[in-house]
Structures are given as C-alpha cells and as structure tokens.
C-alpha atoms as a PDB file:
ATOM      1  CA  UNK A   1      -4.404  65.890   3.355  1.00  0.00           C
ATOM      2  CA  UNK A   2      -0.738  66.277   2.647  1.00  0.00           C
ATOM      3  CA  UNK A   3       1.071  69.391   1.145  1.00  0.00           C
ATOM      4  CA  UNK A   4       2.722  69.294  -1.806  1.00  0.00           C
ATOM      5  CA  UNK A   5       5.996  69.563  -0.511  1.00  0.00           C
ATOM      6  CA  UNK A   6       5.615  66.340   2.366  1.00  0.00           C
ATOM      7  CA  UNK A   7       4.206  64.477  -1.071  1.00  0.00           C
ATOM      8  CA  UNK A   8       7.690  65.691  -2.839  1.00  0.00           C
ATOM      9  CA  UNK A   9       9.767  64.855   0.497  1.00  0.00           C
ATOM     10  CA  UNK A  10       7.600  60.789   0.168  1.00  0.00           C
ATOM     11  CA  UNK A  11       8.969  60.622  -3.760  1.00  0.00           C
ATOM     12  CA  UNK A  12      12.712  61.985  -2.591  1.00  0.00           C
ATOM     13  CA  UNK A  13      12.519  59.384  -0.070  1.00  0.00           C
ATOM     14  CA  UNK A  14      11.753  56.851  -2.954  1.00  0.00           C
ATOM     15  CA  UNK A  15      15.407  57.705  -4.466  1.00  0.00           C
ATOM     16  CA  UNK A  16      17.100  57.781  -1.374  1.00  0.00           C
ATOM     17  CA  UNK A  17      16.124  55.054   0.721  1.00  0.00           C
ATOM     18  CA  UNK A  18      14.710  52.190  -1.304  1.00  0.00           C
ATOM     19  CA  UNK A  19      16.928  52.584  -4.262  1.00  0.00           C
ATOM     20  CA  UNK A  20      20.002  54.255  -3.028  1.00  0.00           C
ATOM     21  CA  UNK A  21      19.975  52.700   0.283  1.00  0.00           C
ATOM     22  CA  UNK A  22      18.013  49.743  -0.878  1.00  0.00           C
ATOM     23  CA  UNK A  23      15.597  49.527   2.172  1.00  0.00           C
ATOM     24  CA  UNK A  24      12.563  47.859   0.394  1.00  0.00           C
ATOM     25  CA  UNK A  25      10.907  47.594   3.708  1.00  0.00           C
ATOM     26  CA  UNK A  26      10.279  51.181   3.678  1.00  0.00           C
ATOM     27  CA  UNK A  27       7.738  50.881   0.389  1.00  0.00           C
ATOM     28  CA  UNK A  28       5.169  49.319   3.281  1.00  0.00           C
ATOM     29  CA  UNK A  29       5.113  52.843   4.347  1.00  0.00           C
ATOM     30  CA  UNK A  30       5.338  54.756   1.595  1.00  0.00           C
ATOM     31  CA  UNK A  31       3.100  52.943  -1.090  1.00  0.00           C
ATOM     32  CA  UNK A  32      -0.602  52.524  -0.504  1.00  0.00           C
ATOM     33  CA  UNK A  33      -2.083  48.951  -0.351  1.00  0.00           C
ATOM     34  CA  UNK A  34      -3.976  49.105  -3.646  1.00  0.00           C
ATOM     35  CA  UNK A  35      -0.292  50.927  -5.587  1.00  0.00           C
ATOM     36  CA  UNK A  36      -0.261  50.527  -9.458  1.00  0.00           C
ATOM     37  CA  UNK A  37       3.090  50.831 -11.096  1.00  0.00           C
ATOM     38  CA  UNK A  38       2.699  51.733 -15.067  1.00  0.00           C
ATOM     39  CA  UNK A  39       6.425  50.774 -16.673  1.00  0.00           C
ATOM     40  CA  UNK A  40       6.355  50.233 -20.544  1.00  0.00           C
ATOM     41  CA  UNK A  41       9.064  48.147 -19.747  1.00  0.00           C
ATOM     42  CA  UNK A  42       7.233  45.687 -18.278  1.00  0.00           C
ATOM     43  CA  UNK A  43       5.181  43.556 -19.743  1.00  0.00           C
ATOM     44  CA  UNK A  44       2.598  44.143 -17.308  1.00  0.00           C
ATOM     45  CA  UNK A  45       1.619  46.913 -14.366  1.00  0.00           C
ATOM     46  CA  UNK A  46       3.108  45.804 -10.989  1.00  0.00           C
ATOM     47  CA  UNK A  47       0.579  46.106  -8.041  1.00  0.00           C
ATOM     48  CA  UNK A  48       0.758  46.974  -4.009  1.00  0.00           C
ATOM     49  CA  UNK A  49       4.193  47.283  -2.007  1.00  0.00           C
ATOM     50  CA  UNK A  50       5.203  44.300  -2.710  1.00  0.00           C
ATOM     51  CA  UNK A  51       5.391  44.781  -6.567  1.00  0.00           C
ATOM     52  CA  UNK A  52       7.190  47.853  -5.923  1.00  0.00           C
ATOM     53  CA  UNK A  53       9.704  45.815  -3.814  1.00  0.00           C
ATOM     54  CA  UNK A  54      10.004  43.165  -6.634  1.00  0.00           C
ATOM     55  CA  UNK A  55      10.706  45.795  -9.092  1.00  0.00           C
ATOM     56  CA  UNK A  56      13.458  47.938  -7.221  1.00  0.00           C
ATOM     57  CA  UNK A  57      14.776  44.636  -5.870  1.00  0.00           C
ATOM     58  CA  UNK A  58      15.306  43.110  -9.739  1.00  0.00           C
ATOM     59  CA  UNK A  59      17.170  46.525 -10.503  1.00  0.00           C
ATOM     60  CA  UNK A  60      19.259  46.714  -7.496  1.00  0.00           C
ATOM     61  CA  UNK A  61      20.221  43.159  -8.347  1.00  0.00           C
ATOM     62  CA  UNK A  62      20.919  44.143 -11.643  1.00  0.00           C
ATOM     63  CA  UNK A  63      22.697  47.266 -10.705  1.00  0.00           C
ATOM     64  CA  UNK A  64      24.084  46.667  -7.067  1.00  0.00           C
ATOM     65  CA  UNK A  65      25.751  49.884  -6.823  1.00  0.00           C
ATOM     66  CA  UNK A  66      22.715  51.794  -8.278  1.00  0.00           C
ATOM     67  CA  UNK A  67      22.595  55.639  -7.468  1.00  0.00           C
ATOM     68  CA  UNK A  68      19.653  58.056  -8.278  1.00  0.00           C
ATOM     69  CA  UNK A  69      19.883  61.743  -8.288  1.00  0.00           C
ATOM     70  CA  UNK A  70      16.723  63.761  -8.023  1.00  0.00           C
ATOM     71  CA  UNK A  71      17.538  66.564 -10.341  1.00  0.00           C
ATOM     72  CA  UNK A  72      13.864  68.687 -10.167  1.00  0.00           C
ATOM     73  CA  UNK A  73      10.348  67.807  -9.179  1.00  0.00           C
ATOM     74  CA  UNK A  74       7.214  69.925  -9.347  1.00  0.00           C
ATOM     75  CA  UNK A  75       4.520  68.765  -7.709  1.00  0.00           C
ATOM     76  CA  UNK A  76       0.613  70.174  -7.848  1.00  0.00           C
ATOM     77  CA  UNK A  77      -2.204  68.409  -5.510  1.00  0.00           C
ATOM     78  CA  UNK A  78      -1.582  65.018  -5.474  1.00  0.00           C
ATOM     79  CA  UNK A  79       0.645  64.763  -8.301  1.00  0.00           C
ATOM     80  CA  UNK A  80       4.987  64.781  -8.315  1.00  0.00           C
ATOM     81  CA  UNK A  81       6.894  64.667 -11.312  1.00  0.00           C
ATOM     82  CA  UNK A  82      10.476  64.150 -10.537  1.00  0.00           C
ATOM     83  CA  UNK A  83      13.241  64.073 -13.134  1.00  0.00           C
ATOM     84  CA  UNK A  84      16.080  61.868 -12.225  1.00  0.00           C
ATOM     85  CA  UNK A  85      19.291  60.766 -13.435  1.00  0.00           C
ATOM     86  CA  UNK A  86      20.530  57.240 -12.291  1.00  0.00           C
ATOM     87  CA  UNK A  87      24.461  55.696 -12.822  1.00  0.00           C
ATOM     88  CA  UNK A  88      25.347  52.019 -11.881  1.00  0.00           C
ATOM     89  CA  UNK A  89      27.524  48.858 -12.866  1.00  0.00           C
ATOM     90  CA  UNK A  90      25.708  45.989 -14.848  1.00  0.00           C
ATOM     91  CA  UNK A  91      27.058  43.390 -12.051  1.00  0.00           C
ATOM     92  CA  UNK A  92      23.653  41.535 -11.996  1.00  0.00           C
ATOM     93  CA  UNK A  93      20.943  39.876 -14.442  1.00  0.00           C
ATOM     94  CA  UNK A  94      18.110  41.950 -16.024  1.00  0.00           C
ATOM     95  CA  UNK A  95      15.032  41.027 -17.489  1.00  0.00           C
ATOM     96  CA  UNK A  96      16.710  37.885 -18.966  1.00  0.00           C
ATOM     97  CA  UNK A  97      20.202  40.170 -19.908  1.00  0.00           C
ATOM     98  CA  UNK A  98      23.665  38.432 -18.401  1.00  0.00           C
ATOM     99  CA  UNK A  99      25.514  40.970 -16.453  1.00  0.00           C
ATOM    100  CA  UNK A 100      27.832  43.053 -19.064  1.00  0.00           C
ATOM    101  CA  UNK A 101      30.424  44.765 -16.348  1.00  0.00           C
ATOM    102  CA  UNK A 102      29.700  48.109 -17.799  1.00  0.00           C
ATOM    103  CA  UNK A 103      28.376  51.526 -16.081  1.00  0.00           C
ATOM    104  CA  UNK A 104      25.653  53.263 -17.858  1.00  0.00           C
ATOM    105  CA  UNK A 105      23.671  56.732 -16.916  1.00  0.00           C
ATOM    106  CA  UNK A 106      20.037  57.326 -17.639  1.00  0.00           C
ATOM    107  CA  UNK A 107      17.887  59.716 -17.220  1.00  0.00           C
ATOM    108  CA  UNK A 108      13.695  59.307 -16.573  1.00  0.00           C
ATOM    109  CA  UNK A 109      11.004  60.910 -15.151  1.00  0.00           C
ATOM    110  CA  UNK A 110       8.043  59.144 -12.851  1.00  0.00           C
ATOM    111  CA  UNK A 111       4.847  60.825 -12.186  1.00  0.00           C
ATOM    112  CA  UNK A 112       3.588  59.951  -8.291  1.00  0.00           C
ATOM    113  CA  UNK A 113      -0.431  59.665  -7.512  1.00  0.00           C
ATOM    114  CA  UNK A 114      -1.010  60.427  -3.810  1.00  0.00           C
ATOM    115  CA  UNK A 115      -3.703  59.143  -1.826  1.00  0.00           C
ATOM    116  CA  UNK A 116      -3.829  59.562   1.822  1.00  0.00           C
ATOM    117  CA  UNK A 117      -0.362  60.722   1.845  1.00  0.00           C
ATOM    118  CA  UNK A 118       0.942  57.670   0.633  1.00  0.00           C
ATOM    119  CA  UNK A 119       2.181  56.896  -3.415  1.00  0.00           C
ATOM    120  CA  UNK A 120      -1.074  54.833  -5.012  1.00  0.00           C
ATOM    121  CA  UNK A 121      -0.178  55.410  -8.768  1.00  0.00           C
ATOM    122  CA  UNK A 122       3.051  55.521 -10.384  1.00  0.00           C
ATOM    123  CA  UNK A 123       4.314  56.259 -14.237  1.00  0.00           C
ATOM    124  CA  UNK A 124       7.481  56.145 -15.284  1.00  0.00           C
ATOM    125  CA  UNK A 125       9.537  56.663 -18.399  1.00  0.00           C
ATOM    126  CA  UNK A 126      13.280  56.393 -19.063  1.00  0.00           C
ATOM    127  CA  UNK A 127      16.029  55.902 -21.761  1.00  0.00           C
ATOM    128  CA  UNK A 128      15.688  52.057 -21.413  1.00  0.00           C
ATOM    129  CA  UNK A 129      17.032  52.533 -25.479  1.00  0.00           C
ATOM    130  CA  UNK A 130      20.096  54.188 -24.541  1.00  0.00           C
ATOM    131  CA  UNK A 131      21.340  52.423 -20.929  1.00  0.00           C
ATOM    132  CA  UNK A 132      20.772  49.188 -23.461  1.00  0.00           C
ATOM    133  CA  UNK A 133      22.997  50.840 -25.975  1.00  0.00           C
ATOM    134  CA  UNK A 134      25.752  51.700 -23.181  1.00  0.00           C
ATOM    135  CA  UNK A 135      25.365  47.712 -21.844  1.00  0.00           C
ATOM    136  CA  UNK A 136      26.162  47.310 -25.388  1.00  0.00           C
ATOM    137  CA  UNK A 137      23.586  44.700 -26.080  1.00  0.00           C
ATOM    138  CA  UNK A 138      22.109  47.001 -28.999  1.00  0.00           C
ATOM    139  CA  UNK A 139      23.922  48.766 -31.333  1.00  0.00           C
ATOM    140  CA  UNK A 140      24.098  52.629 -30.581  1.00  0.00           C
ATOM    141  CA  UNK A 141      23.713  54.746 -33.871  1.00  0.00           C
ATOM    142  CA  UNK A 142      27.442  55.366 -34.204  1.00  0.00           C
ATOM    143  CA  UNK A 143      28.114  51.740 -34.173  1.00  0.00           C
ATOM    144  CA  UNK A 144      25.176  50.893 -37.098  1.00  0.00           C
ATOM    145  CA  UNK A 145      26.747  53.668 -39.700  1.00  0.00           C
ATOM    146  CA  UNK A 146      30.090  52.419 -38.946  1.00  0.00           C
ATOM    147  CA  UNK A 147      29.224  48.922 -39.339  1.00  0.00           C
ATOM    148  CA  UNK A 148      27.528  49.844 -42.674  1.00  0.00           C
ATOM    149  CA  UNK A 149      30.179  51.974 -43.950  1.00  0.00           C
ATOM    150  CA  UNK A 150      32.766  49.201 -43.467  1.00  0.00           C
ATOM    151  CA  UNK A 151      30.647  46.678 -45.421  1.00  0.00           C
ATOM    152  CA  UNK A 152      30.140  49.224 -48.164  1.00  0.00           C
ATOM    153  CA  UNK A 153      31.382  48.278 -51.809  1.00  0.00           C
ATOM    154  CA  UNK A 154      33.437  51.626 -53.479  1.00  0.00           C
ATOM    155  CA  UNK A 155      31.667  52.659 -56.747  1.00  0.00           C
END
C-alpha cells in the first residue's frame, strides 16, 4: 500500500512531467488500466492512460508552453487534492476555439483516487469561465457593463 506522501510525490509528478515536460508516456505508469477522468468540461469522462494522454495532449497543443505550479496538496489514504495554478500562450486549437495569441492564468484543483499506487480516479475543477474570459472569446464582467453603459440612452 502506498503512503500518502509517495501518492502526493505520483500527482506532483502529474504537473511536472506529463504537463510541464509533456512526457505522455509516463501516464502508462502512473495511471491504472481501468483510470476514469471526471472533467465538466468534457462532454464525457475520459477512460485508461490513453484518455489521459488524449486529454493533456489536446491542452499542450492548445497551450504549447503550458506550465503548472503545484501550490498545496493534502492528501488522506488514497485520496490527493492538489491546488494548482497553470499560465500558457493560446498558440494552439481548443475544443473547437482558433488559437487567440493571448496568455491566460488559472487556477483548479483535481482530486486523485489511488489504487495500487497508481491514479484510478480523477476530478477536476478549474476557472474554465475566466481563462475563456482572458482568451477573450467571452466577455469578462468589466467588458458587459461597459458595453451596456455605452449603449445607454441619457434620461
């Protein structure tokens, strides 16, 4: 059975070597055969090491230059929670979305099942409402009111 802290050391590893250093290889290691990724995101859960390679592979297209910072975890059995921030250019396509050129910042949190001291369950939640905002292909709240206000008739 693994300790908390080699099941925190797996998750960092997550970060640092398939995302930051974009070695999707490693998930074969890391991710058990039967893995379940939960994303609201996506229209469906992604399933096994290869869906995790599919899905940090369509954000490191999207986001070449990708970097994710661990900023805490706490893990408890066979749970991790990790709180991350992650920065990157919009070079790529995303879900459908034409490269923009801009950097955003986001911050999320993902939840980490293990089994057999490999990840079989994954949740995750980030501001997928505010990096859009910062790609500027939605309106962030300043731009709305000032829209608005410009349209407005004087009484």
């Amino acid at each position: 059975m693994s300790s908390a802290q080699e099941n925190k050391a797996v998750s960092r590893r997550v970060a640092e070597e398939i995302f930051n250093g974009g070695n999707l290889d490693l998930a074969d290691e890391l991710y058990a055969p039967d893995y379940v990724l939960h994303d609201p995101a996506l229209p469906e859960d992604l399933h096994g090491p290869e869906g995790l390679k599919q899905y940090a592979a369509m954000n490191l297209g999207a986001f070449p230059d990708a970097h994710i910072t661990v900023e805490d975890q706490i893990a408890e059995g066979d749970m991790v929670a990790s709180r991350w921030t992650a920065t990157g250019t919009h070079t790529g396509e995303l879900m459908g979305i034409p490269p923009t050129g801009r950097r955003a910042e986001i911050s999320g949190m993902t939840v980490n099942r293990f089994s057999g001291g490999r990840i079989a369950e994954d949740w995750y939640q980030s501001d997928d409402l505010g990096m859009m905002q910062q790609l500027g292909v939605i309106p962030s709240p300043e731009e709305v009111s000032s829209e608005s206000s410009e349209g407005a008739s004087p009484t």
